[in-house]
C-alpha atoms as a PDB file:
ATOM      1  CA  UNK A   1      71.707 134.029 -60.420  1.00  0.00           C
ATOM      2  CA  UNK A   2      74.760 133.752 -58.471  1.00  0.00           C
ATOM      3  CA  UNK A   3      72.839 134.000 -55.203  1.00  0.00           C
ATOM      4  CA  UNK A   4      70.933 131.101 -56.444  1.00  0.00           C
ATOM      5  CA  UNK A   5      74.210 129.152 -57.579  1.00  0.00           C
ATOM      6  CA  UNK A   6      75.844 130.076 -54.133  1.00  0.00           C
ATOM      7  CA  UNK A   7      72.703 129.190 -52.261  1.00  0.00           C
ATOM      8  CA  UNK A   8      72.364 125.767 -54.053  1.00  0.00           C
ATOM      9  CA  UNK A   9      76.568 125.446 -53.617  1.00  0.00           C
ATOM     10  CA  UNK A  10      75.972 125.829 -49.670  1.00  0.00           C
ATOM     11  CA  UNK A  11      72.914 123.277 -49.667  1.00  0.00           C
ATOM     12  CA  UNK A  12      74.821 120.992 -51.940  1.00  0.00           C
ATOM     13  CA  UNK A  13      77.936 121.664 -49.585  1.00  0.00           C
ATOM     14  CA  UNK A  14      75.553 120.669 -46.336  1.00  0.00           C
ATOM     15  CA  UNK A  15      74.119 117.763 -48.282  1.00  0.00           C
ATOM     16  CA  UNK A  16      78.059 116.373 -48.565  1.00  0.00           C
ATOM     17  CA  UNK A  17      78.150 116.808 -45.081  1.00  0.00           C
ATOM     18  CA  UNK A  18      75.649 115.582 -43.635  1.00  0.00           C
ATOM     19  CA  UNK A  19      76.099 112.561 -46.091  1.00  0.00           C
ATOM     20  CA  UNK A  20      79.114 111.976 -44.094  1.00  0.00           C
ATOM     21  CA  UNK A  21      77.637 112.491 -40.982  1.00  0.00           C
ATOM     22  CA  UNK A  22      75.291 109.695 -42.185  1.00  0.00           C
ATOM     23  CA  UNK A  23      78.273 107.432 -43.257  1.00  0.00           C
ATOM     24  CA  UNK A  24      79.609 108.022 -40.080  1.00  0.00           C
ATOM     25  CA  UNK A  25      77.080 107.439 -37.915  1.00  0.00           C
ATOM     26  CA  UNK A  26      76.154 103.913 -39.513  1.00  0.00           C
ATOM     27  CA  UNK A  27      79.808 102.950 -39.394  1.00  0.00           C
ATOM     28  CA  UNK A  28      80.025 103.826 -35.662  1.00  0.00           C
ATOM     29  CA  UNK A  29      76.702 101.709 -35.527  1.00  0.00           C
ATOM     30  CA  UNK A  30      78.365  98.792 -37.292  1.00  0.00           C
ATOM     31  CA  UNK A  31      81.158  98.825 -34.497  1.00  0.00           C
ATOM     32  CA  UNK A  32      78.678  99.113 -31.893  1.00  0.00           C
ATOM     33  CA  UNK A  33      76.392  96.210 -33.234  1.00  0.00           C
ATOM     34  CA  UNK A  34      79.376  94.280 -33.686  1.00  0.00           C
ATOM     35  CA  UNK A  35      80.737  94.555 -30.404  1.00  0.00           C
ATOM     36  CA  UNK A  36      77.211  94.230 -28.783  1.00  0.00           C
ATOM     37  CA  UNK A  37      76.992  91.195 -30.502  1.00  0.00           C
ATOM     38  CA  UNK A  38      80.870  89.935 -29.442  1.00  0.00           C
ATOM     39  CA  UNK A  39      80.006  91.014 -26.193  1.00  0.00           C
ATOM     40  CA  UNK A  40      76.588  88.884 -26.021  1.00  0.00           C
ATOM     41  CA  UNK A  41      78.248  85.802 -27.099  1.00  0.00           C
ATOM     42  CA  UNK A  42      80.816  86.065 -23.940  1.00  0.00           C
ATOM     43  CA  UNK A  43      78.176  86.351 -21.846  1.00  0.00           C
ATOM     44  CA  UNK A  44      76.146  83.535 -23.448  1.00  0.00           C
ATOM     45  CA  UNK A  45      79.448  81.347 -23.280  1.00  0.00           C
ATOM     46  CA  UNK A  46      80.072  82.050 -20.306  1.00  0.00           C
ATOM     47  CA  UNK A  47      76.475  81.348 -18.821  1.00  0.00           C
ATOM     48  CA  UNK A  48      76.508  78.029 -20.829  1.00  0.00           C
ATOM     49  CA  UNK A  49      79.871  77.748 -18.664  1.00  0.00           C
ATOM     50  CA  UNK A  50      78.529  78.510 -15.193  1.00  0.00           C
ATOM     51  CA  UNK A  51      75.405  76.665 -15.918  1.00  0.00           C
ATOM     52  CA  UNK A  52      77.411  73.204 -16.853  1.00  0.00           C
ATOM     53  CA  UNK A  53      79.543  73.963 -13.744  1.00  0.00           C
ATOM     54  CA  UNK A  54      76.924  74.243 -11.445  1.00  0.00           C
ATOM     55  CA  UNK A  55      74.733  71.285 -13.353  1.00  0.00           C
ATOM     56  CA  UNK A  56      77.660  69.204 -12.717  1.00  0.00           C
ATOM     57  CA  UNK A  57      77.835  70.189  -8.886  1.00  0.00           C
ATOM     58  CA  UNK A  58      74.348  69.193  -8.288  1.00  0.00           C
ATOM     59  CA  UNK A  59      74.603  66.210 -10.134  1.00  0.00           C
ATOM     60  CA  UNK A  60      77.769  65.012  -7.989  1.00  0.00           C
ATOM     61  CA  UNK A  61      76.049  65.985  -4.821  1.00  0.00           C
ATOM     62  CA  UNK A  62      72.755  64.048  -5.514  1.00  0.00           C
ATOM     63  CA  UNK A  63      75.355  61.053  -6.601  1.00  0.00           C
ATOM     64  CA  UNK A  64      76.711  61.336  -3.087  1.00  0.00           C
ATOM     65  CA  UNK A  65      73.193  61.622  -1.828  1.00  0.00           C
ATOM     66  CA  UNK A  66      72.288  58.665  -3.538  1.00  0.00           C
ATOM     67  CA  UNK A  67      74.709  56.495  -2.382  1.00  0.00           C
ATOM     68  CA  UNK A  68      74.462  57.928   1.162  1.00  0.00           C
ATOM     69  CA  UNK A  69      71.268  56.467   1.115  1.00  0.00           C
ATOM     70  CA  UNK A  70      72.317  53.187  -0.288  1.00  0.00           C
ATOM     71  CA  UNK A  71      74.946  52.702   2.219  1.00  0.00           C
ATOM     72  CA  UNK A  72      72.403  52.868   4.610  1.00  0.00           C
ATOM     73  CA  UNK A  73      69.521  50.541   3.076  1.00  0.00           C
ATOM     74  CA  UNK A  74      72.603  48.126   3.232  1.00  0.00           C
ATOM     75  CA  UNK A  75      73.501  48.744   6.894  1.00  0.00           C
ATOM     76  CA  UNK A  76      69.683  48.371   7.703  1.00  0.00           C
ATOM     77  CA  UNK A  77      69.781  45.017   5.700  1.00  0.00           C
ATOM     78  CA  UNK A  78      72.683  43.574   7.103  1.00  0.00           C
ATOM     79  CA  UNK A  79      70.924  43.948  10.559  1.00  0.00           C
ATOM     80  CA  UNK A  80      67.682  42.799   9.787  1.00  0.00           C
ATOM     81  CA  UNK A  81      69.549  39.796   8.423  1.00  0.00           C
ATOM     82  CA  UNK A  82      71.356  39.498  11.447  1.00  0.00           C
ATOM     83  CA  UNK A  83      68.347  40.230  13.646  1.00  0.00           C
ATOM     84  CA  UNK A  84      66.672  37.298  11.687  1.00  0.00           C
ATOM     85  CA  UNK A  85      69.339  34.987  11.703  1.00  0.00           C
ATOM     86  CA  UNK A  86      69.492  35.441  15.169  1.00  0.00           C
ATOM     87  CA  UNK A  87      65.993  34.531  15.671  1.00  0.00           C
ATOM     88  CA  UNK A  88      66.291  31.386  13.458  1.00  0.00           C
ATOM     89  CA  UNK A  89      69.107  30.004  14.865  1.00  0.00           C
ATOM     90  CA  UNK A  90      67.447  30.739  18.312  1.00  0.00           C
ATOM     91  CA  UNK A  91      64.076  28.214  17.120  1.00  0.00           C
ATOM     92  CA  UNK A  92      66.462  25.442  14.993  1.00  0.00           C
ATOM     93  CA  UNK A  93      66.676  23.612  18.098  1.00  0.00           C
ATOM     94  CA  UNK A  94      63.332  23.636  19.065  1.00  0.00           C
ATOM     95  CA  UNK A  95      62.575  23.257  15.274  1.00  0.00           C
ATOM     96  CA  UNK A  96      64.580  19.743  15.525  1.00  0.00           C
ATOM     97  CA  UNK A  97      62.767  18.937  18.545  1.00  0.00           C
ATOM     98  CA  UNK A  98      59.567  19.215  17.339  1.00  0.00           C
ATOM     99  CA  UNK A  99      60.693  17.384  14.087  1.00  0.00           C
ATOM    100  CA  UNK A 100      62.014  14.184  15.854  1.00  0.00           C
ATOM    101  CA  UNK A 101      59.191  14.212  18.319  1.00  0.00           C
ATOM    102  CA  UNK A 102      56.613  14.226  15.096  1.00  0.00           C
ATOM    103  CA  UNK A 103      58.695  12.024  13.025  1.00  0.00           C
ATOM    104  CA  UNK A 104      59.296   9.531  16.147  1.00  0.00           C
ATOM    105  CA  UNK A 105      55.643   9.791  17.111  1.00  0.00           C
ATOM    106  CA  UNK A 106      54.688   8.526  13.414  1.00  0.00           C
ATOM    107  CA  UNK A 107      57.258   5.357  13.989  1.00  0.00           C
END
């Protein structure tokens, strides 16, 4: 009987121990979930952080597109007014002419 009682001490003994081991092994899995988790949250923040950046960069540079594009729909308007001013004050005198010979023609 005390092989029995010393056999059942040493499994009870390696039962304590590897109950430790256990304990051990899920608190070093705690820390390691933990700072997995810490550790994914930096790199989410800081691709939420590069991603704004960069969202705000392309939005300034189509901005500046944009109005690149509307400086020069107004330079193209401003001489096509001009070229058709031109034109029309070029014909107001023959316009006139042709008004007071019609009008004078009806007298």
């Amino acid at each position: 009987m005390v092989s029995e009682q010393s056999l059942l001490q040493s499994i009870r003994k390696k039962e304590l121990e590897m109950n430790v081991l256990i304990e051990q092994a899920r608190t070093d899995a705690g820390v390691m979930i933990e700072e997995a988790q810490t550790e994914a949250e930096a790199i989410i923040s800081r691709c939420i952080e590069e991603g704004e950046e960069e969202g705000k960069k392309y939005y300034e540079k189509e901005i500046e597109a944009i109005k690149q594009e509307i400086a020069a729909i107004e330079d193209w308007r401003r001489e096509e007014e001009l070229t058709i001013r031109t034109r029309w004050e070029k014909n107001v005198p023959k316009a006139v002419e042709t008004i007071i010979e019609k009008v004078g023609a009806g007298l």
